[in-house]
C-alpha atoms as a PDB file:
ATOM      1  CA  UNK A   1      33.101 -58.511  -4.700  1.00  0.00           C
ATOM      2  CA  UNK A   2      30.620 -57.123  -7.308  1.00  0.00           C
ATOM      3  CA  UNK A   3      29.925 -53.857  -5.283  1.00  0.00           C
ATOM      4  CA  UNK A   4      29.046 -55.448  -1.777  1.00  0.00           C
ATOM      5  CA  UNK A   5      30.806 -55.675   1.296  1.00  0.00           C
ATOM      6  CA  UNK A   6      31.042 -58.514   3.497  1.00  0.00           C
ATOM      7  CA  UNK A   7      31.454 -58.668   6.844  1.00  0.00           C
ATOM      8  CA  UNK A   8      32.593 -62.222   8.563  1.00  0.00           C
ATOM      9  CA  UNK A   9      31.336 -61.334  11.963  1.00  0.00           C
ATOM     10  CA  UNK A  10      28.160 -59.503  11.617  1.00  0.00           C
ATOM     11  CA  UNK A  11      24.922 -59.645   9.343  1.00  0.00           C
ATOM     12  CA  UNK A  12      23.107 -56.544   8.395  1.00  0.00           C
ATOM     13  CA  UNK A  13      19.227 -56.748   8.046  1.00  0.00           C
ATOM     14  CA  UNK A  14      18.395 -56.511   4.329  1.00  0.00           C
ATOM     15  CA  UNK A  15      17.881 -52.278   3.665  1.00  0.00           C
ATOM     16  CA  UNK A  16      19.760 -51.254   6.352  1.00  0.00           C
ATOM     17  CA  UNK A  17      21.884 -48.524   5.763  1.00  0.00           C
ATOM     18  CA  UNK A  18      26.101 -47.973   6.180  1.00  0.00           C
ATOM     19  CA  UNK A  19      28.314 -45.764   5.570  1.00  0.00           C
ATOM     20  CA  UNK A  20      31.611 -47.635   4.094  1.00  0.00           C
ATOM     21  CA  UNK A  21      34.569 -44.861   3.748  1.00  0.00           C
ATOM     22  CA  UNK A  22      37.184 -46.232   1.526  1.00  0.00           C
ATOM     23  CA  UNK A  23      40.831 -44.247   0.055  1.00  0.00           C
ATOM     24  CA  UNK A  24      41.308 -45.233  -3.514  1.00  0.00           C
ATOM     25  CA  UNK A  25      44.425 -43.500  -4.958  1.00  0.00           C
ATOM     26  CA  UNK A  26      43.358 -40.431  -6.940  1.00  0.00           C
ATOM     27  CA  UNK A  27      39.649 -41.238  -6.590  1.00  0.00           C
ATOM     28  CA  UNK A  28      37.487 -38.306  -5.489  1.00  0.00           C
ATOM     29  CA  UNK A  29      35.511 -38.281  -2.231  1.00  0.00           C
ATOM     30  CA  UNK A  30      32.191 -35.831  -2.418  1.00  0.00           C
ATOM     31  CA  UNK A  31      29.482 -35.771   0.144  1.00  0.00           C
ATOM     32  CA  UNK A  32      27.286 -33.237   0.706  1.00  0.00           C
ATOM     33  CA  UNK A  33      27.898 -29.799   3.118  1.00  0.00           C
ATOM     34  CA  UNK A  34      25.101 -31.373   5.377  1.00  0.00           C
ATOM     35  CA  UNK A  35      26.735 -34.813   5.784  1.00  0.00           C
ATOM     36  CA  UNK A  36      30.523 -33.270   5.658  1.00  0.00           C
ATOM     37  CA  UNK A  37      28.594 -31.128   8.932  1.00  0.00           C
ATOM     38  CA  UNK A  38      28.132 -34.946   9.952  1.00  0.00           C
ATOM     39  CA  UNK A  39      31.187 -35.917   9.414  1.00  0.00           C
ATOM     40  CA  UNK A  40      33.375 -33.039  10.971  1.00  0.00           C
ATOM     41  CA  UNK A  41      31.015 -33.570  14.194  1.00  0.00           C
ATOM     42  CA  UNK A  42      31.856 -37.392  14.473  1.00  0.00           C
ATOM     43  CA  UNK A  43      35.675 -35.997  13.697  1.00  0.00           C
ATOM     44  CA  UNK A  44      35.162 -33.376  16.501  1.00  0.00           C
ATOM     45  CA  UNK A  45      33.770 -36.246  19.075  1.00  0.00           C
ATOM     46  CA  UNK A  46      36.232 -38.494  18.178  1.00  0.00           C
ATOM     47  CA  UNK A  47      39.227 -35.938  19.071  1.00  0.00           C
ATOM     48  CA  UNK A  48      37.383 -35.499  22.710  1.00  0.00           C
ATOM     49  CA  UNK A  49      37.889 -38.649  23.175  1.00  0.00           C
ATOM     50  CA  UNK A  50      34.223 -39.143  22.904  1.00  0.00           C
ATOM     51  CA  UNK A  51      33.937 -42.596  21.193  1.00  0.00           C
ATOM     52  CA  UNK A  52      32.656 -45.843  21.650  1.00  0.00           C
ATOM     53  CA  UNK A  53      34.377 -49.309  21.559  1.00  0.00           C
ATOM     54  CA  UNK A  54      33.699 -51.911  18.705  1.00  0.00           C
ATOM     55  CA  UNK A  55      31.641 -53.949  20.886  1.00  0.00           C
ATOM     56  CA  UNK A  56      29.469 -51.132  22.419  1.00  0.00           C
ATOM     57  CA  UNK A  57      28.649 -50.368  18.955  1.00  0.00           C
ATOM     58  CA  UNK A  58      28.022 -53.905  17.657  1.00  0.00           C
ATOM     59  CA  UNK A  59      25.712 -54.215  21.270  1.00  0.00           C
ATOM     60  CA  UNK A  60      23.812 -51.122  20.133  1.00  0.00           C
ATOM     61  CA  UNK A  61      23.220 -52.504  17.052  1.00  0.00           C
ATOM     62  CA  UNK A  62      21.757 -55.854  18.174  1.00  0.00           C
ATOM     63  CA  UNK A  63      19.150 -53.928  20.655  1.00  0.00           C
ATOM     64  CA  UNK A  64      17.845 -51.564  17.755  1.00  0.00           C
ATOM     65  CA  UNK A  65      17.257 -55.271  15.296  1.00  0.00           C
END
């Protein structure tokens, strides 16, 4: 879709930022130590069971707009 993604059920504010991970065959996947630090955390959480449901999130979300 010309670089965007779209999202049927939710509507971003314009600028906001997201974090879309994606697995394209052969296509490399670089980030930076500091955000793969990030990333291995949220990996780490997740494994303890320490996660949050879809709609907690999406809740979250709405409070911060």
């Amino acid at each position: 879709m010309g670089g965007k993604v779209v999202f049927d059920d939710f509507i971003f504010v314009e600028g906001a930022t997201v974090t879309v991970l994606a697995r394209g065959d052969n296509e490399p996947f670089e980030v930076s130590p500091e955000m793969e630090a990030v990333l291995l955390e949220a990996i780490g959480e997740a494994n303890r069971g320490e996660t949050a449901g879809g709609d907690e999130v999406l809740a979250e979300l709405r409070r911060r707009r």
